[in-house]
PDB file of N, CA and C in Angstrom:
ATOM      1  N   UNK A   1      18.425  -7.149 -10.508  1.00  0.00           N
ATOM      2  CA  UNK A   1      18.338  -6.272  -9.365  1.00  0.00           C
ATOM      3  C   UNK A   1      18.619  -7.083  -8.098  1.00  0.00           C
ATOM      4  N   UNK A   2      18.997  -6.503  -7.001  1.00  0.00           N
ATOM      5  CA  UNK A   2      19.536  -7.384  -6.054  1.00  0.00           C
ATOM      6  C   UNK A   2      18.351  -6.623  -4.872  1.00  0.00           C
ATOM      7  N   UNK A   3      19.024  -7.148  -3.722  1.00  0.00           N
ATOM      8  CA  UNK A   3      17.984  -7.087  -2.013  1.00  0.00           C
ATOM      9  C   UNK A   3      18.059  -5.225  -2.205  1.00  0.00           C
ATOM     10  N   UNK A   4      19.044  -4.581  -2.611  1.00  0.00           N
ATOM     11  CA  UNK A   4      19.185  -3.231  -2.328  1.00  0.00           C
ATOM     12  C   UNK A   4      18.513  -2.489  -3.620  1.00  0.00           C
ATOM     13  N   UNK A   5      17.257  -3.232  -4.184  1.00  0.00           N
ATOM     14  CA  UNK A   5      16.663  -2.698  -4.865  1.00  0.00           C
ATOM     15  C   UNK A   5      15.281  -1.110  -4.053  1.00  0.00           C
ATOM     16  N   UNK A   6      15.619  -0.206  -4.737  1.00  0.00           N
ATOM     17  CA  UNK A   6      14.539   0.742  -3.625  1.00  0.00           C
ATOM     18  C   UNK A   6      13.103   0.653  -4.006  1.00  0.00           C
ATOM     19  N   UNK A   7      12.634  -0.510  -4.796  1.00  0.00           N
ATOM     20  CA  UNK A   7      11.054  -0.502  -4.906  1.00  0.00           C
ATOM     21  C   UNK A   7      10.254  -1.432  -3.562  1.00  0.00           C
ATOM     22  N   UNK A   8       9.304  -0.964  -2.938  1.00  0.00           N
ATOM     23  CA  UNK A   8       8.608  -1.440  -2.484  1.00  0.00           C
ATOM     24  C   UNK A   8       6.911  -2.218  -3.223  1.00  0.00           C
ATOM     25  N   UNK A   9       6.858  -3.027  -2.770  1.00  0.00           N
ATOM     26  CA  UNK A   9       4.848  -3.302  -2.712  1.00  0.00           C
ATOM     27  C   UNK A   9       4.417  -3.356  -0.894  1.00  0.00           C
ATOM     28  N   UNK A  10       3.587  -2.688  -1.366  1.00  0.00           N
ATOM     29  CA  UNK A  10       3.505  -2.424   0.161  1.00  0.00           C
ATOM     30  C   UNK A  10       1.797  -2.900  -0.014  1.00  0.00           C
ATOM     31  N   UNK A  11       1.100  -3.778   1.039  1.00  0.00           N
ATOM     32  CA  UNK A  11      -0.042  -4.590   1.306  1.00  0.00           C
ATOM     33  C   UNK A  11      -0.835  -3.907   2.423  1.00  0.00           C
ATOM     34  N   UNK A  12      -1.955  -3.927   2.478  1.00  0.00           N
ATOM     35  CA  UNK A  12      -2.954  -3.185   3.426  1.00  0.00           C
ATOM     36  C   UNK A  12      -3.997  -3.165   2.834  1.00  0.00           C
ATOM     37  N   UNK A  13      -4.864  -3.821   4.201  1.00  0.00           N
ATOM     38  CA  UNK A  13      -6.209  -4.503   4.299  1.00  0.00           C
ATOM     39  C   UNK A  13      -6.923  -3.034   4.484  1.00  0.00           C
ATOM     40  N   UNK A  14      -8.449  -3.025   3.902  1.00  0.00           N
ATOM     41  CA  UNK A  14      -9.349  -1.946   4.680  1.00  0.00           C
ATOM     42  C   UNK A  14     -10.682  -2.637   4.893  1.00  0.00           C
ATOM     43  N   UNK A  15     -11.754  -1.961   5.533  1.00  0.00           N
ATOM     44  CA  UNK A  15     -13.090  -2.229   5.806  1.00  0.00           C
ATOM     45  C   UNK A  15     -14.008  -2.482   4.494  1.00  0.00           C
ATOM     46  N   UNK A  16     -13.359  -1.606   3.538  1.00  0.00           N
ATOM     47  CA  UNK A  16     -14.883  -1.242   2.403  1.00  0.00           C
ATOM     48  C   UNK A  16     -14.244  -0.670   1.424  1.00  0.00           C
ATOM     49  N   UNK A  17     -14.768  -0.414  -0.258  1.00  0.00           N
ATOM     50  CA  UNK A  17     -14.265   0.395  -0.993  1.00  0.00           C
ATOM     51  C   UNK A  17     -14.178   1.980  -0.846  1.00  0.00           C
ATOM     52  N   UNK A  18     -14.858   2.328  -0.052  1.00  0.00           N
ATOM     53  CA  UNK A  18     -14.669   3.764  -0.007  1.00  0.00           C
ATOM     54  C   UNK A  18     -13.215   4.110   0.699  1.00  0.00           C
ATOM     55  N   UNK A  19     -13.202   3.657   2.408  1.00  0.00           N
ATOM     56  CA  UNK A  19     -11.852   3.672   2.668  1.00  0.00           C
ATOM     57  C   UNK A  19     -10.558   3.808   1.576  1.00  0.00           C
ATOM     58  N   UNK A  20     -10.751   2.180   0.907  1.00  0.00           N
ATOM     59  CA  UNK A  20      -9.709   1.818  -0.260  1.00  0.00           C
ATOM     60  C   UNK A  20      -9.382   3.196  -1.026  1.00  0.00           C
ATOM     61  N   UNK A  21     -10.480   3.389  -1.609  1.00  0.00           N
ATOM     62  CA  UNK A  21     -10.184   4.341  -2.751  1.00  0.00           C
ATOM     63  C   UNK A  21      -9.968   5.916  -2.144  1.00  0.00           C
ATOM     64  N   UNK A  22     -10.377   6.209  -0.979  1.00  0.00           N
ATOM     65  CA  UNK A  22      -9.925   7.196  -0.378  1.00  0.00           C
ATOM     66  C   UNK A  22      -8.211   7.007   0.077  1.00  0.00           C
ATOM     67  N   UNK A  23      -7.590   6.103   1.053  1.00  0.00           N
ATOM     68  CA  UNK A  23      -6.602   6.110   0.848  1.00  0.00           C
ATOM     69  C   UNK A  23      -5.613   6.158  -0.315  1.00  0.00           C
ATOM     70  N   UNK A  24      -6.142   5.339  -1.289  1.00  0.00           N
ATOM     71  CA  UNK A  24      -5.265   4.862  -2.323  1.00  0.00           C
ATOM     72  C   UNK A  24      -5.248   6.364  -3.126  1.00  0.00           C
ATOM     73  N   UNK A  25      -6.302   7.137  -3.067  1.00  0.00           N
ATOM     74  CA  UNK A  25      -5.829   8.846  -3.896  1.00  0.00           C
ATOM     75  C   UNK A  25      -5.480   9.667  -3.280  1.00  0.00           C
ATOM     76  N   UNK A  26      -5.449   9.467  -1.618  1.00  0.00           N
ATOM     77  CA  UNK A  26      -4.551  10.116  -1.030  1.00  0.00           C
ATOM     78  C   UNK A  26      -2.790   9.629  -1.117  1.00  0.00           C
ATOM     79  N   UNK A  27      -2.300   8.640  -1.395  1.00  0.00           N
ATOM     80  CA  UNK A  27      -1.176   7.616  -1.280  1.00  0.00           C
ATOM     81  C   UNK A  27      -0.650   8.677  -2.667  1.00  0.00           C
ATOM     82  N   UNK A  28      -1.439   8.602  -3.902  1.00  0.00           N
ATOM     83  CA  UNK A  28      -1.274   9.023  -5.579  1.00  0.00           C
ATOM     84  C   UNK A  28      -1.084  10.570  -5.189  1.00  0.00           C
ATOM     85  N   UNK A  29      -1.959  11.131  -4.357  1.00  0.00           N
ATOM     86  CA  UNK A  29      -2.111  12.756  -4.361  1.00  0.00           C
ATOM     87  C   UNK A  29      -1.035  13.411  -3.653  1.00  0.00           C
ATOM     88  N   UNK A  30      -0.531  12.429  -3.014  1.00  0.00           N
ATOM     89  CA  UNK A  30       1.029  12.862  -2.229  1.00  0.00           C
ATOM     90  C   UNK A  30       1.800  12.277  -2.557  1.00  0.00           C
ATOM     91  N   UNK A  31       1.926  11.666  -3.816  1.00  0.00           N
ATOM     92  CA  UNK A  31       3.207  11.049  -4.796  1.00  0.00           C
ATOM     93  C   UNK A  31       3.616   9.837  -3.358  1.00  0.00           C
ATOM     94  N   UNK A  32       2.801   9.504  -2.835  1.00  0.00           N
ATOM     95  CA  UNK A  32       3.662   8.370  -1.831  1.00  0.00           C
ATOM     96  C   UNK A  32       3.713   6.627  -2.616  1.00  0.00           C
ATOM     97  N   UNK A  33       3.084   6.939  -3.466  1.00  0.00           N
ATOM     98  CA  UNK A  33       3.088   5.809  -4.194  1.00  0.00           C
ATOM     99  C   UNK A  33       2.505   5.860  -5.879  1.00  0.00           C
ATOM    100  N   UNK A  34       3.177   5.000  -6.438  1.00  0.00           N
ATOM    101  CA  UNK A  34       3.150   5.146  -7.917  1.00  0.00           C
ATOM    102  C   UNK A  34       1.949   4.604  -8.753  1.00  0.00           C
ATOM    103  N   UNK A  35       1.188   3.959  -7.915  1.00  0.00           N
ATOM    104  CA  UNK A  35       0.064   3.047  -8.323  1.00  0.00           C
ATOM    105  C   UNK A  35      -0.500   2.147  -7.236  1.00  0.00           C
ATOM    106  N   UNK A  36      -1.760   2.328  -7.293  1.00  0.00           N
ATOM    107  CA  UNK A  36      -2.292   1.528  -5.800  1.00  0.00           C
ATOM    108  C   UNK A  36      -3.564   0.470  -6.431  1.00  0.00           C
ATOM    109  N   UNK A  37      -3.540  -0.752  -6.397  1.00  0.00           N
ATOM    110  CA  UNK A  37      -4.522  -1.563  -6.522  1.00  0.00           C
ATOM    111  C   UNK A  37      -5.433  -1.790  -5.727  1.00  0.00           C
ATOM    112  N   UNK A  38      -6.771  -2.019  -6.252  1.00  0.00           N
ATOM    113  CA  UNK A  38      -7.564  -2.077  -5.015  1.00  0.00           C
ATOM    114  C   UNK A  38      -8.443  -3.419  -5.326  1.00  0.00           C
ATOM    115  N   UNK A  39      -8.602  -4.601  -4.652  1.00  0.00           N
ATOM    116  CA  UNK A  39      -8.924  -5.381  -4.742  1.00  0.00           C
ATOM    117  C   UNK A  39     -10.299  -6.051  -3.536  1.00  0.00           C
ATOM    118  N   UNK A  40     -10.896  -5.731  -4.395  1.00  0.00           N
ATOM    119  CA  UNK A  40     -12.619  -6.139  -3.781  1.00  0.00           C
ATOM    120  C   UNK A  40     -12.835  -7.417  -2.903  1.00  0.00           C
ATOM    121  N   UNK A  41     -13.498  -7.429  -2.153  1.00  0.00           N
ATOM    122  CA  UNK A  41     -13.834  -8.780  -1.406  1.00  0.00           C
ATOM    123  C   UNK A  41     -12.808  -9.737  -1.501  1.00  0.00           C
ATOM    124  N   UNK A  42     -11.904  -9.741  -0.751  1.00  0.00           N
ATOM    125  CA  UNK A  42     -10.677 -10.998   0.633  1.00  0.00           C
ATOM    126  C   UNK A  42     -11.517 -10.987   1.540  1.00  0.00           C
ATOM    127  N   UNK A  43     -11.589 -12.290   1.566  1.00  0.00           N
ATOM    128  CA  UNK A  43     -11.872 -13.113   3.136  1.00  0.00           C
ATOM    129  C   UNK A  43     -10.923 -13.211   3.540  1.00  0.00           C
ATOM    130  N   UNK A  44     -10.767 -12.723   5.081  1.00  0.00           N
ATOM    131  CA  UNK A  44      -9.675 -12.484   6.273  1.00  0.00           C
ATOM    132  C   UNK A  44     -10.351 -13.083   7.155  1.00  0.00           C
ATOM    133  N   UNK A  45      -9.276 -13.946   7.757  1.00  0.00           N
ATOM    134  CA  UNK A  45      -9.705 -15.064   9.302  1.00  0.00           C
ATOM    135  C   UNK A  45      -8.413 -14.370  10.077  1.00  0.00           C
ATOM    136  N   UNK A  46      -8.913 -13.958  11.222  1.00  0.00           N
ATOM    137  CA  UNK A  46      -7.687 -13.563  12.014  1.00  0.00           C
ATOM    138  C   UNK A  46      -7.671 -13.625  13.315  1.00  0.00           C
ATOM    139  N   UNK A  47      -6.713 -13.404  14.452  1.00  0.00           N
ATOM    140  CA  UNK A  47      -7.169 -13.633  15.613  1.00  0.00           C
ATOM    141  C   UNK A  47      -7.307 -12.079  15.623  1.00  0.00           C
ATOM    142  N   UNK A  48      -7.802 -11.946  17.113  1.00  0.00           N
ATOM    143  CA  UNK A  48      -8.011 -10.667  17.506  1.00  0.00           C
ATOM    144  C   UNK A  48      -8.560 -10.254  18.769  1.00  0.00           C
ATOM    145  N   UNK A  49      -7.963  -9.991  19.677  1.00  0.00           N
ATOM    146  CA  UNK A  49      -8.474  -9.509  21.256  1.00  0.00           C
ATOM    147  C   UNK A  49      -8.660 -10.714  21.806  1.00  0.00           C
ATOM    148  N   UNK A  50      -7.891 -12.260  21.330  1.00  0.00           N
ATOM    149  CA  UNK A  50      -8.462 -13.585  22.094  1.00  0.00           C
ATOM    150  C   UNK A  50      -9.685 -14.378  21.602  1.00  0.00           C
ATOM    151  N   UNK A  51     -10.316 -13.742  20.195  1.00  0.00           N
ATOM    152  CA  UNK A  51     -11.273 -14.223  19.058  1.00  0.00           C
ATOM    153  C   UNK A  51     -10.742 -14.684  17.947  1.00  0.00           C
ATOM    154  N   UNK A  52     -11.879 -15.390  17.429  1.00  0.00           N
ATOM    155  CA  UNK A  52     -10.787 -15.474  15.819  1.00  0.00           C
ATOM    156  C   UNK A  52     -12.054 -15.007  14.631  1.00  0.00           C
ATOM    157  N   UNK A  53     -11.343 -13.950  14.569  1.00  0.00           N
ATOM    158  CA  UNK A  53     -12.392 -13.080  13.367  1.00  0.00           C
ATOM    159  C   UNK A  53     -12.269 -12.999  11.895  1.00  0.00           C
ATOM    160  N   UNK A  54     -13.686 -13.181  11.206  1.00  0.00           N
ATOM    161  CA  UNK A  54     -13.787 -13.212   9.949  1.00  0.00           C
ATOM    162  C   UNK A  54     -14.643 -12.563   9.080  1.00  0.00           C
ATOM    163  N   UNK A  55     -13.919 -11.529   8.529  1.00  0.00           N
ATOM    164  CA  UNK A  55     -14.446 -10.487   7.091  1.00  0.00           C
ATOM    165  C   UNK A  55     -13.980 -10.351   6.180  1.00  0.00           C
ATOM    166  N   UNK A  56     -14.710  -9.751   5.553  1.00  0.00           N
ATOM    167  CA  UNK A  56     -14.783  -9.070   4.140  1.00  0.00           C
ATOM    168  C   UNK A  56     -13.724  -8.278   4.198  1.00  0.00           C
ATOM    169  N   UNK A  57     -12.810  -8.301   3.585  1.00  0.00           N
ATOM    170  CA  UNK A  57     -11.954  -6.739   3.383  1.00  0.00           C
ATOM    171  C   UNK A  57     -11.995  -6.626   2.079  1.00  0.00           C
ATOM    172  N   UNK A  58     -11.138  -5.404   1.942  1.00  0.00           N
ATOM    173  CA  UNK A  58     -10.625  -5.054   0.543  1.00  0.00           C
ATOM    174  C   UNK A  58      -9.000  -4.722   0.301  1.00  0.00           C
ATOM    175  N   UNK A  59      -8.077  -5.225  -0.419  1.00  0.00           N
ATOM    176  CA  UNK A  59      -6.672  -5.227  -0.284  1.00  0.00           C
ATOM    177  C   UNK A  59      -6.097  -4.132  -1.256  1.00  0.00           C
ATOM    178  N   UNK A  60      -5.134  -3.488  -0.546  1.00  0.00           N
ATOM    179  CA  UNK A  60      -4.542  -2.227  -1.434  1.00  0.00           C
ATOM    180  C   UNK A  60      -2.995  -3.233  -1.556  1.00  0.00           C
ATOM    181  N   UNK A  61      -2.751  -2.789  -2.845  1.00  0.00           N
ATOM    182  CA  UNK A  61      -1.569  -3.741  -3.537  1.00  0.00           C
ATOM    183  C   UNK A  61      -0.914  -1.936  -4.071  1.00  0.00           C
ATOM    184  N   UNK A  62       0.038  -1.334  -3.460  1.00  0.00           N
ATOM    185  CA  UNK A  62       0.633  -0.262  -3.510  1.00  0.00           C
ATOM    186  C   UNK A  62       2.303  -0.261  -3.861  1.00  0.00           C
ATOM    187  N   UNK A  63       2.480  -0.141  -4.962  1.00  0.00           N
ATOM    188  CA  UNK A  63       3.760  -0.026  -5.520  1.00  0.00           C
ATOM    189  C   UNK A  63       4.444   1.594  -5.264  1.00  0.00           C
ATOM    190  N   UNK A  64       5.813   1.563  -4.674  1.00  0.00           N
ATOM    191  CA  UNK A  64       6.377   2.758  -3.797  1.00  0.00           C
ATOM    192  C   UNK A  64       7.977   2.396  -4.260  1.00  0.00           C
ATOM    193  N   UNK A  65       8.495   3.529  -3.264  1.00  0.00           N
ATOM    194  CA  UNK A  65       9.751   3.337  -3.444  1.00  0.00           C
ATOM    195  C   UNK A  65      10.464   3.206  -1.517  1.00  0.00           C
ATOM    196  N   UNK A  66      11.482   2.556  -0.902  1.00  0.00           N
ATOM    197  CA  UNK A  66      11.532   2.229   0.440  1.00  0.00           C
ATOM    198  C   UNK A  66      11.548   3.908   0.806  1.00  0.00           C
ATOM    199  N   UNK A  67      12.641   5.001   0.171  1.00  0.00           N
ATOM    200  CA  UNK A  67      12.304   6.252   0.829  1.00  0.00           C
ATOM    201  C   UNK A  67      10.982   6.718   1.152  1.00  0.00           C
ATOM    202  N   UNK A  68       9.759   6.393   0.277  1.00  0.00           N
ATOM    203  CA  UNK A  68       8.632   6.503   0.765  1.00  0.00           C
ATOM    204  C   UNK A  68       7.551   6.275   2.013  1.00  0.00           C
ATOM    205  N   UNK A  69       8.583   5.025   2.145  1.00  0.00           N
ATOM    206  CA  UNK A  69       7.638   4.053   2.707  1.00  0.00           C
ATOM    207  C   UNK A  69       7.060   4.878   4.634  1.00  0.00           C
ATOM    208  N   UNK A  70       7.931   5.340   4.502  1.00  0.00           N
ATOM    209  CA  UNK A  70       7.579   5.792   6.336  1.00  0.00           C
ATOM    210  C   UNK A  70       5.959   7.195   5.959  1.00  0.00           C
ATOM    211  N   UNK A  71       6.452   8.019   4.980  1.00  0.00           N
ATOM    212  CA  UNK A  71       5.529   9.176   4.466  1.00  0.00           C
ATOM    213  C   UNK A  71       3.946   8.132   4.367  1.00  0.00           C
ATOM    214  N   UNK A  72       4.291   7.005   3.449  1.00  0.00           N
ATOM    215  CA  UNK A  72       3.039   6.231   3.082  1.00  0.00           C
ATOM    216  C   UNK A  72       2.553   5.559   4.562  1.00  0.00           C
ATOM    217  N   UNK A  73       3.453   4.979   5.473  1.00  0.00           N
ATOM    218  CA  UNK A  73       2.824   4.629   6.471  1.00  0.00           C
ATOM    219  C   UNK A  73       2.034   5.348   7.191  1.00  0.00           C
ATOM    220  N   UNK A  74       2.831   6.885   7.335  1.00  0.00           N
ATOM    221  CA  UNK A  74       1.826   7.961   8.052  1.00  0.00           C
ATOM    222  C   UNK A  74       0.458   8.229   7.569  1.00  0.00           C
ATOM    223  N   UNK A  75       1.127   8.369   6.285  1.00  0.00           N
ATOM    224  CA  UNK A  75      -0.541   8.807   5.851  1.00  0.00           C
ATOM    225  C   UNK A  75      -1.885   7.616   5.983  1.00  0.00           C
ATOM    226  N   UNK A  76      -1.635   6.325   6.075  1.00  0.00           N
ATOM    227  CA  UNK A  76      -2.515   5.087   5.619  1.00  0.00           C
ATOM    228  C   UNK A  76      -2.951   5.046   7.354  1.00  0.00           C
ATOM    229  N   UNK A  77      -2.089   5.270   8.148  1.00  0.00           N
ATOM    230  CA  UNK A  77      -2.517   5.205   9.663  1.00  0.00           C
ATOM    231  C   UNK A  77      -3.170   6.160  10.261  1.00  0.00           C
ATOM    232  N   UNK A  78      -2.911   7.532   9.075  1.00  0.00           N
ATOM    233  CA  UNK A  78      -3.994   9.046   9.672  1.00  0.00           C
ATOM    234  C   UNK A  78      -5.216   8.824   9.183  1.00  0.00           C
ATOM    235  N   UNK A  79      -5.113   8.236   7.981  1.00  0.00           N
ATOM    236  CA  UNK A  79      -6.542   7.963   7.284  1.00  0.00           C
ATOM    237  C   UNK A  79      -7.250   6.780   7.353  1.00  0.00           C
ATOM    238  N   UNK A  80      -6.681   5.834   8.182  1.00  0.00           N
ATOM    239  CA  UNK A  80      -7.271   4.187   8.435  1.00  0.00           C
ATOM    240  C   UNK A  80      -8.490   4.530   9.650  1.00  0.00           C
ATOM    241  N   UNK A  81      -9.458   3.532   9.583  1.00  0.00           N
ATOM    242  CA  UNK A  81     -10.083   3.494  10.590  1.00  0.00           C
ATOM    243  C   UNK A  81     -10.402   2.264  11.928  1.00  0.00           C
ATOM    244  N   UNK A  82      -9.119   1.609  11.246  1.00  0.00           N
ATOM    245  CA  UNK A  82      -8.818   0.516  12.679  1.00  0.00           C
ATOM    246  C   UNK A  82      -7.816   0.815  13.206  1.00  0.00           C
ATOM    247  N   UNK A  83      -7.580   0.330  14.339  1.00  0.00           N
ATOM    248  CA  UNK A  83      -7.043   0.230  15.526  1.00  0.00           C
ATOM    249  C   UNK A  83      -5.613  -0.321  15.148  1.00  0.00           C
ATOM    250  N   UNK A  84      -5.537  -0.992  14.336  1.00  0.00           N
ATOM    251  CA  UNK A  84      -4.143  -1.195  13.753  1.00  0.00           C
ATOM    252  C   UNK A  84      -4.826  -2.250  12.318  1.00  0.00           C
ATOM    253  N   UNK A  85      -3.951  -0.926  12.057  1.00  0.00           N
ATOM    254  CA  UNK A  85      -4.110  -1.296   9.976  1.00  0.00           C
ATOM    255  C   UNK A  85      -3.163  -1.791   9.751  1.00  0.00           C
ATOM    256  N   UNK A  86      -3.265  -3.320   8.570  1.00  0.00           N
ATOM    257  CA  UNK A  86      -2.064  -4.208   8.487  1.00  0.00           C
ATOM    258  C   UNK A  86      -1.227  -3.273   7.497  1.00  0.00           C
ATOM    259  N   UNK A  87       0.103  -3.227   7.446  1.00  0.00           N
ATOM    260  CA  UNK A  87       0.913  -2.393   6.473  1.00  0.00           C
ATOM    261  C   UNK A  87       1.876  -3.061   6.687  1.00  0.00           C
ATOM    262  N   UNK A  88       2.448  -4.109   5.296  1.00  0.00           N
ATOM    263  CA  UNK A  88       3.465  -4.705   5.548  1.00  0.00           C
ATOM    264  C   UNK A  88       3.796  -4.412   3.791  1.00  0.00           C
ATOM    265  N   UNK A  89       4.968  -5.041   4.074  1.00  0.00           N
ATOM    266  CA  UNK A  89       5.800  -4.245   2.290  1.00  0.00           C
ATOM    267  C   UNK A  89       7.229  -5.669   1.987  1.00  0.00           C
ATOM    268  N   UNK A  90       6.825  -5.793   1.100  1.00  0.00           N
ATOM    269  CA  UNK A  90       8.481  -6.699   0.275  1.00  0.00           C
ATOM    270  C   UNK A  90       8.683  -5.980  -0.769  1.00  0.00           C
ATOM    271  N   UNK A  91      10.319  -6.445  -1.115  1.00  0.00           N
ATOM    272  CA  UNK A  91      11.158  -5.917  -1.337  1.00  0.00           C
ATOM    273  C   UNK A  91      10.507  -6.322  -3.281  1.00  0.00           C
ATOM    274  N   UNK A  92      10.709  -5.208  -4.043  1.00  0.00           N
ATOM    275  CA  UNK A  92      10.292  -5.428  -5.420  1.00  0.00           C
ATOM    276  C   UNK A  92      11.664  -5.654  -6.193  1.00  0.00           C
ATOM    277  N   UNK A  93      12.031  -7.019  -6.326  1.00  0.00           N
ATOM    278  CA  UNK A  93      13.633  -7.370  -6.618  1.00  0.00           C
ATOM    279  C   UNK A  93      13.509  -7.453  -8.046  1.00  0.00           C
ATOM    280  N   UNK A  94      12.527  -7.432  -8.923  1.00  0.00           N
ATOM    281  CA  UNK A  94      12.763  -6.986 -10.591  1.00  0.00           C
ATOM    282  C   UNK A  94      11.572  -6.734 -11.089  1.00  0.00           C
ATOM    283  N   UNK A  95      11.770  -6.043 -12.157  1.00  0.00           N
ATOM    284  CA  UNK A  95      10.598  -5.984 -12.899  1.00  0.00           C
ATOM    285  C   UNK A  95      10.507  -5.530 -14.351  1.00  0.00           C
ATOM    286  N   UNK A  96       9.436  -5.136 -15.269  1.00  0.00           N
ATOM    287  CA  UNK A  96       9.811  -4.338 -16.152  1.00  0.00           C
ATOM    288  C   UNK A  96      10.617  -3.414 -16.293  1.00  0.00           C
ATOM    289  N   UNK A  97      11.743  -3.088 -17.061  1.00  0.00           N
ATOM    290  CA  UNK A  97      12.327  -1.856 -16.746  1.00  0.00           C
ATOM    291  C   UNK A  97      11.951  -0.507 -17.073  1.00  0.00           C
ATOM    292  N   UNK A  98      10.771  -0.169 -17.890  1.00  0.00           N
ATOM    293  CA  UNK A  98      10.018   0.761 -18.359  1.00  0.00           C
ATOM    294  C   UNK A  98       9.103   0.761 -17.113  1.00  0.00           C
ATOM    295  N   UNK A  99       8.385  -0.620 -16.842  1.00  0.00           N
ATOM    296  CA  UNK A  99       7.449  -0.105 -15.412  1.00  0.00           C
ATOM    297  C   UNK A  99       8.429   0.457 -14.371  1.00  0.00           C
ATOM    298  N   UNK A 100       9.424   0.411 -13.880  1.00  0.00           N
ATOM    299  CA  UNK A 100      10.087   1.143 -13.101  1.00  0.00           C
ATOM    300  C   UNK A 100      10.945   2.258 -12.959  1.00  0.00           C
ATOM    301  N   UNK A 101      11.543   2.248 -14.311  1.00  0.00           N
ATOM    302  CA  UNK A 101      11.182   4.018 -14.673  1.00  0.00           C
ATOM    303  C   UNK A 101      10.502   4.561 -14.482  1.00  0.00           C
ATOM    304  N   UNK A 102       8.973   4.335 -15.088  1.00  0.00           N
ATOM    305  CA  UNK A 102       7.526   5.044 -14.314  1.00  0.00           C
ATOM    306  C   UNK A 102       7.608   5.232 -12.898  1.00  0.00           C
ATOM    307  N   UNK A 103       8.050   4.412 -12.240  1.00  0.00           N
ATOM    308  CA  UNK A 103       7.622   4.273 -10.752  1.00  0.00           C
ATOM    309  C   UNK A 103       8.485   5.511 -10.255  1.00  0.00           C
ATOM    310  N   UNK A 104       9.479   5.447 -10.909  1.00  0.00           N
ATOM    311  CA  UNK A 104      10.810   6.663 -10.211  1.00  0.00           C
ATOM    312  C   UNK A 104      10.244   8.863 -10.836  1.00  0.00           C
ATOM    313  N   UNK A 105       9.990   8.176 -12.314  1.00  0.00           N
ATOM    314  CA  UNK A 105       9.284   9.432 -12.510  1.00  0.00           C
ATOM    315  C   UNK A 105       7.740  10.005 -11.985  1.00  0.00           C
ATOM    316  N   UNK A 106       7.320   8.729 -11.240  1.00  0.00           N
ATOM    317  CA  UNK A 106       5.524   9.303 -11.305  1.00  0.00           C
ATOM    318  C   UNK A 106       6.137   9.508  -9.258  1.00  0.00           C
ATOM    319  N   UNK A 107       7.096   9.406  -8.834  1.00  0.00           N
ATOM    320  CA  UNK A 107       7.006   9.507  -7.687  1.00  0.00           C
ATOM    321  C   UNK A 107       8.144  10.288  -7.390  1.00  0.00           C
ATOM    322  N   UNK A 108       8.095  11.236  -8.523  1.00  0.00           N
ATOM    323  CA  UNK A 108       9.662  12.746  -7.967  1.00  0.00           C
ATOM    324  C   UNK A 108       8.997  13.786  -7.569  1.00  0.00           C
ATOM    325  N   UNK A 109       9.277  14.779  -7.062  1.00  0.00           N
ATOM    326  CA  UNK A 109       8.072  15.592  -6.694  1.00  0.00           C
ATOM    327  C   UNK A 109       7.637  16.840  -8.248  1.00  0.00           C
ATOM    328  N   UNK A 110       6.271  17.195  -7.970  1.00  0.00           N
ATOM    329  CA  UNK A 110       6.148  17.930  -9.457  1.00  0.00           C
ATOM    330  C   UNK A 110       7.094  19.236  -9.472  1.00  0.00           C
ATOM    331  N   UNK A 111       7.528  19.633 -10.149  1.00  0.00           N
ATOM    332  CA  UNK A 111       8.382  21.202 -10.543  1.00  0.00           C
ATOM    333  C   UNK A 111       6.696  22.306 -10.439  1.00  0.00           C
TER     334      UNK A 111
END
């Protein structure tokens, strides 16, 4: 697969598991993404307002497709509760080819 592959992973930090798992079945419930990981306690050091701040998060590891990606941004920024939620995405340049079949069928819209 080359750079003009259309899978995304798209990355985003939250406060807590509830957030997580609320976004991540909203992301599934609007086909904006094919599978969302949710990963418990990251320590994050960051700057912020001229501080340098450090918590607990929880990381969503969200496999998509790039047409998605603007639908998934909306929704993760209507339903986030900071001030700016990290949402950054690379390019998914290979993979299983059965896992990405899945990814194309679990993210067509239902009939």
């Amino acid at each position: 697969m080359s750079n003009d592959s259309p899978y995304l992973i798209v990355f985003s930090t939250c406060p807590d598991e509830r957030v997580a798992e609320h976004v991540a079945e909203t992301l599934i419930d609007r086909r904006q993404a094919a599978c969302v990981n949710i990963i418990p306690k990251i320590r994050s050091i960051y700057h912020w307002k001229g501080n340098i701040e450090r918590d607990w998060e929880v990381l969503l590891l969200i496999k998509t497709h790039k047409a998605q990606f603007q639908a998934l941004e909306d929704t993760i920024v209507e339903l986030h509760p900071y001030e700016l939620p990290e949402i950054v995405a690379v390019s998914l340049e290979t993979g299983l080819a059965d896992y990405l079949r899945w990814i194309d069928s679990t993210l067509e819209p239902e009939e």
